[in-house]
C-alpha atoms as a PDB file:
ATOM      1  CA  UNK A   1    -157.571-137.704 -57.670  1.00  0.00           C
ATOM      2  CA  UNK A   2    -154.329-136.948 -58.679  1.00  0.00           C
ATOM      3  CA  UNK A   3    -154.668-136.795 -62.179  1.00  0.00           C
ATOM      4  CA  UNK A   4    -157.953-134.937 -62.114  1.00  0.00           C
ATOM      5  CA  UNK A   5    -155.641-132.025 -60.443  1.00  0.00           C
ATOM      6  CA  UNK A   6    -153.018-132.595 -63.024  1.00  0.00           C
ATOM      7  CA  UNK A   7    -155.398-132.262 -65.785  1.00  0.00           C
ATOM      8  CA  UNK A   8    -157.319-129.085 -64.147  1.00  0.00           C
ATOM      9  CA  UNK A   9    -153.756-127.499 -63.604  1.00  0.00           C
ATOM     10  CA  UNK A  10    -152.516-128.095 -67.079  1.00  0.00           C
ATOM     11  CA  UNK A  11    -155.968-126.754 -68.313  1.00  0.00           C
ATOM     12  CA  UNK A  12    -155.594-123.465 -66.215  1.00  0.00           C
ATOM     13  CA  UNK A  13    -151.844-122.937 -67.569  1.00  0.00           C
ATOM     14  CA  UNK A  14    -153.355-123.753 -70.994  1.00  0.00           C
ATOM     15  CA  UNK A  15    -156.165-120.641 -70.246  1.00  0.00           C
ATOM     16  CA  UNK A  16    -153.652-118.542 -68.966  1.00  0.00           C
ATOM     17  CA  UNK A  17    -151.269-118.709 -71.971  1.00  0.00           C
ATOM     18  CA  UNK A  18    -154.280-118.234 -74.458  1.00  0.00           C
ATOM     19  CA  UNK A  19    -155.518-115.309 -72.640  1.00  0.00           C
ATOM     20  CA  UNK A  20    -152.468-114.018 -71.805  1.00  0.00           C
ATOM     21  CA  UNK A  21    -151.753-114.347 -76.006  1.00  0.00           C
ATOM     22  CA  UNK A  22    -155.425-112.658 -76.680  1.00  0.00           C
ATOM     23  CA  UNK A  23    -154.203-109.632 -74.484  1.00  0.00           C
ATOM     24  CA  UNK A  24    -150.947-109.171 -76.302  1.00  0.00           C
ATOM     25  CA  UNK A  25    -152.312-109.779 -79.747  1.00  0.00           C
ATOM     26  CA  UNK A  26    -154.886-107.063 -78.231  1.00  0.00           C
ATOM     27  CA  UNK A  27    -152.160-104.416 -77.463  1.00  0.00           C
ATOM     28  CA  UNK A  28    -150.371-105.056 -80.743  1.00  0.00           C
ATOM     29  CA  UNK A  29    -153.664-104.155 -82.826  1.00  0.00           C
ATOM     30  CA  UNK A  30    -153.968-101.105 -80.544  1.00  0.00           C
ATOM     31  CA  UNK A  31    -150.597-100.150 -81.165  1.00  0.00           C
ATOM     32  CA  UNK A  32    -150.920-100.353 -84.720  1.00  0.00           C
ATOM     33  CA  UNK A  33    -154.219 -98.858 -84.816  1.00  0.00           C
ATOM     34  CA  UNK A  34    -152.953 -96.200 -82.735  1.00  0.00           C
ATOM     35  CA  UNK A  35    -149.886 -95.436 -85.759  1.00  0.00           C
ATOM     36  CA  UNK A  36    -152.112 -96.334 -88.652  1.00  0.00           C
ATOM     37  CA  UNK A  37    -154.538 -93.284 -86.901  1.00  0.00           C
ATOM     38  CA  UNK A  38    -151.151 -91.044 -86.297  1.00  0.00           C
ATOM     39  CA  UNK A  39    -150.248 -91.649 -89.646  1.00  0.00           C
ATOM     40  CA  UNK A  40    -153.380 -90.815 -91.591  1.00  0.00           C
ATOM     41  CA  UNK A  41    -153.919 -87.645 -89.361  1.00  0.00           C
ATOM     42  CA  UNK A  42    -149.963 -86.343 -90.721  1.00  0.00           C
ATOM     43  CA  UNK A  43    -150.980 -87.304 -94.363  1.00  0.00           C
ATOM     44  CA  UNK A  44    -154.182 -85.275 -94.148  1.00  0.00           C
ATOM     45  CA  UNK A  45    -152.775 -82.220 -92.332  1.00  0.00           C
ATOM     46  CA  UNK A  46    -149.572 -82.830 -95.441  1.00  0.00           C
ATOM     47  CA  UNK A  47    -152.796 -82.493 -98.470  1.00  0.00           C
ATOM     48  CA  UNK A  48    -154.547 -79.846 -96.402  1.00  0.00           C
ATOM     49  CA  UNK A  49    -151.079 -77.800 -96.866  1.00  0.00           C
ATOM     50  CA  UNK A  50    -151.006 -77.849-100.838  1.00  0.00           C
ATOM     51  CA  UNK A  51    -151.819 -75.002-102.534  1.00  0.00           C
ATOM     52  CA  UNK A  52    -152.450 -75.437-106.164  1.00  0.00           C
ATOM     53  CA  UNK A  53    -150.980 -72.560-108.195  1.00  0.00           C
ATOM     54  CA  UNK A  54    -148.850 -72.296-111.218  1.00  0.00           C
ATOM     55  CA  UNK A  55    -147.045 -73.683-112.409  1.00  0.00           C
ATOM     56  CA  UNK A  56    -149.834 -76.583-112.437  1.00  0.00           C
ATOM     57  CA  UNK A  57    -149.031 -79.950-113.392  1.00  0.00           C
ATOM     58  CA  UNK A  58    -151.547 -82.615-115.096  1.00  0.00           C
ATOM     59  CA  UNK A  59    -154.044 -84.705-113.511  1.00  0.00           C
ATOM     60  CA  UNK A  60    -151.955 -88.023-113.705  1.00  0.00           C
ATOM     61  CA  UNK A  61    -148.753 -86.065-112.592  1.00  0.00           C
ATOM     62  CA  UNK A  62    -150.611 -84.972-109.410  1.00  0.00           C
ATOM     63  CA  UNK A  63    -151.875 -88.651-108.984  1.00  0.00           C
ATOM     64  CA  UNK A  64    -147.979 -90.042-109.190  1.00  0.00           C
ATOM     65  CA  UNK A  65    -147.218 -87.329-106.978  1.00  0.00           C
ATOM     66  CA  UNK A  66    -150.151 -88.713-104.252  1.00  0.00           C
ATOM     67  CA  UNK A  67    -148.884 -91.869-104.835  1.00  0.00           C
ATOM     68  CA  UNK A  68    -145.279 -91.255-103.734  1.00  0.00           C
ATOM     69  CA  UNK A  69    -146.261 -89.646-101.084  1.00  0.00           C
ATOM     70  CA  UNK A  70    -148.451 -92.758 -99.940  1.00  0.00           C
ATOM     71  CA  UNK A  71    -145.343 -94.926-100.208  1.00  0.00           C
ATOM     72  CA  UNK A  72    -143.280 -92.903 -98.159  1.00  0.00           C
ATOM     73  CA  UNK A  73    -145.648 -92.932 -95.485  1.00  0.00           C
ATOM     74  CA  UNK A  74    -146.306 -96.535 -95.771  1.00  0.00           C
ATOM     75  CA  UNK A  75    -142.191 -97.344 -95.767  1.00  0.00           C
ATOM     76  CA  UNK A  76    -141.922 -95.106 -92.790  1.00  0.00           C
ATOM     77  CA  UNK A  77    -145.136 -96.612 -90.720  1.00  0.00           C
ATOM     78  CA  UNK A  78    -143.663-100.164 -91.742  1.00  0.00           C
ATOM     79  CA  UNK A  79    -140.798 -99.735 -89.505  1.00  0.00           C
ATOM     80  CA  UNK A  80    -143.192 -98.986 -86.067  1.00  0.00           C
ATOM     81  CA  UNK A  81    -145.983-101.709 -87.292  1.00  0.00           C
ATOM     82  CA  UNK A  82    -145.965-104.330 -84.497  1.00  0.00           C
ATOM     83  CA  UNK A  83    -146.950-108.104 -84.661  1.00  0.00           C
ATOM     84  CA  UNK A  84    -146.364-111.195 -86.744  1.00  0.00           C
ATOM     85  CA  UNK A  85    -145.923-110.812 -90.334  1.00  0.00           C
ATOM     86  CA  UNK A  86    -149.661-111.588 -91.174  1.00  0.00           C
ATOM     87  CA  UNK A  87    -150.353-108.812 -88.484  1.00  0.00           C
ATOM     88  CA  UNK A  88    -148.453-106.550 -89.426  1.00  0.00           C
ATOM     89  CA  UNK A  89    -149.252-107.076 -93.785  1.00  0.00           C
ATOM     90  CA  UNK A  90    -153.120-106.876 -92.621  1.00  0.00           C
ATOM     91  CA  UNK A  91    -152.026-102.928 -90.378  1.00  0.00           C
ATOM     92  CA  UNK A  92    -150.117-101.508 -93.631  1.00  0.00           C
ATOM     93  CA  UNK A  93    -153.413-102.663 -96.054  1.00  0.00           C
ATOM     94  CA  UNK A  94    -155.411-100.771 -93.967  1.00  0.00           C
ATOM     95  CA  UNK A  95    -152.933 -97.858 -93.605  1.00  0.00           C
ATOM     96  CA  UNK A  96    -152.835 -97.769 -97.288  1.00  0.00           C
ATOM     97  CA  UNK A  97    -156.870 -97.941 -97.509  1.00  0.00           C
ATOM     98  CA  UNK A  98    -156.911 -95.337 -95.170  1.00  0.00           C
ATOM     99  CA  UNK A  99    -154.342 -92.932 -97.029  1.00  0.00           C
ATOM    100  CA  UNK A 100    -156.624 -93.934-100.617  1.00  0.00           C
ATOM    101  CA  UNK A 101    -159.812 -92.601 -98.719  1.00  0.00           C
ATOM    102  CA  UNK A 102    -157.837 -89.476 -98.231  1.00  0.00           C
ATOM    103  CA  UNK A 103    -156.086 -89.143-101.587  1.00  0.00           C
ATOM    104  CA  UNK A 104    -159.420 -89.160-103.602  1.00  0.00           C
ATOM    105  CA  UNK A 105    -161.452 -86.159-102.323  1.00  0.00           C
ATOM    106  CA  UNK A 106    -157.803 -84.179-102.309  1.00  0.00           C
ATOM    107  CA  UNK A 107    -157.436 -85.516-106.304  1.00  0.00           C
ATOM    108  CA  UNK A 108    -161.107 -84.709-106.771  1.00  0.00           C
ATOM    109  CA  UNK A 109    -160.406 -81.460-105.693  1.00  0.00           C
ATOM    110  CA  UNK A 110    -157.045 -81.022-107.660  1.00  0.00           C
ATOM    111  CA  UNK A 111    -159.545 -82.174-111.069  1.00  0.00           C
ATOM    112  CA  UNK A 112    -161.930 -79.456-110.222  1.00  0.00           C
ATOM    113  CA  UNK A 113    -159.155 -77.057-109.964  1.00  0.00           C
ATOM    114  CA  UNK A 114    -157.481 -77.845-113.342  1.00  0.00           C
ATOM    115  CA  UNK A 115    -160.709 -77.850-115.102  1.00  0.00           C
ATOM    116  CA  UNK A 116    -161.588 -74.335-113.516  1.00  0.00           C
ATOM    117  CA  UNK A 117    -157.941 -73.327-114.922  1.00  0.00           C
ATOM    118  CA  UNK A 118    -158.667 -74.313-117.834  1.00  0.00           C
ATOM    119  CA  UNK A 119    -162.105 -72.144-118.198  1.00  0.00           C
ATOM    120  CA  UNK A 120    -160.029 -68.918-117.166  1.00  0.00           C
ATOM    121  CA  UNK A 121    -157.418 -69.937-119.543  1.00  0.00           C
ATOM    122  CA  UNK A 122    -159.871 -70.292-122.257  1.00  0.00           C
ATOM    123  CA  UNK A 123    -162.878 -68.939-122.276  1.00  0.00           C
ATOM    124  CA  UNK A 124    -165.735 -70.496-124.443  1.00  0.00           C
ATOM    125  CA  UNK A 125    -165.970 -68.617-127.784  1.00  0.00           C
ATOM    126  CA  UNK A 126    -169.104 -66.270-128.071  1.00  0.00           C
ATOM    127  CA  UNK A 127    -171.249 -66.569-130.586  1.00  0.00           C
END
């Protein structure tokens, strides 16, 4: 009888330290969901600033300049991303899918605008 207490003990330790691991592992995903959220709301409100105006700069420059800016959020975020290094490489990957999702309709938009430019700039010939 003793042992079957033993075992049923060291089996209800062994469920509290899993779930006690699930619930931490829980609050480190909300944590970093919570910063990879914070973060992609200050990187939209940052493209929703830009005003495109002369003097413009090409497509690709634009993209490089996106591209920067995506890195500096993802350096700063990588300071405040919690968990174990698997945890932590899998929060950033999404931050940075996340900050892509933005970037293209904001390029998109940028493409439109140059091309529009360009029309004003120089008008088709007439015939």
């Amino acid at each position: 009888m003793y042992l079957y207490r033993e075992r049923v003990r060291q089996r209800d330790q062994q469920k509290d330290t899993t779930n006690e691991r699930s619930c931490k592992q829980m609050a480190l995903l909300k944590a970093n969901k919570d910063l990879i959220s914070a973060g992609r709301q200050e990187f939209s409100v940052l493209l929703n600033q830009q005003v495109f105006n002369d003097p413009l700069i090409s497509e690709e420059d634009m993209v490089t300049v996106v591209e920067d800016w995506m890195n500096f959020y993802i350096n700063y975020y990588r300071q405040q991303v919690t968990g174990e290094p698997q945890e932590r490489d899998r929060a950033l990957q999404e931050f940075r899918q996340e900050l892509n999702t933005l970037a293209n309709p904001f390029l998109a938009k940028y493409r439109d605008f140059l091309k529009s430019h360009e029309l004003r700039s120089h008008p088709p010939p007439s015939s």
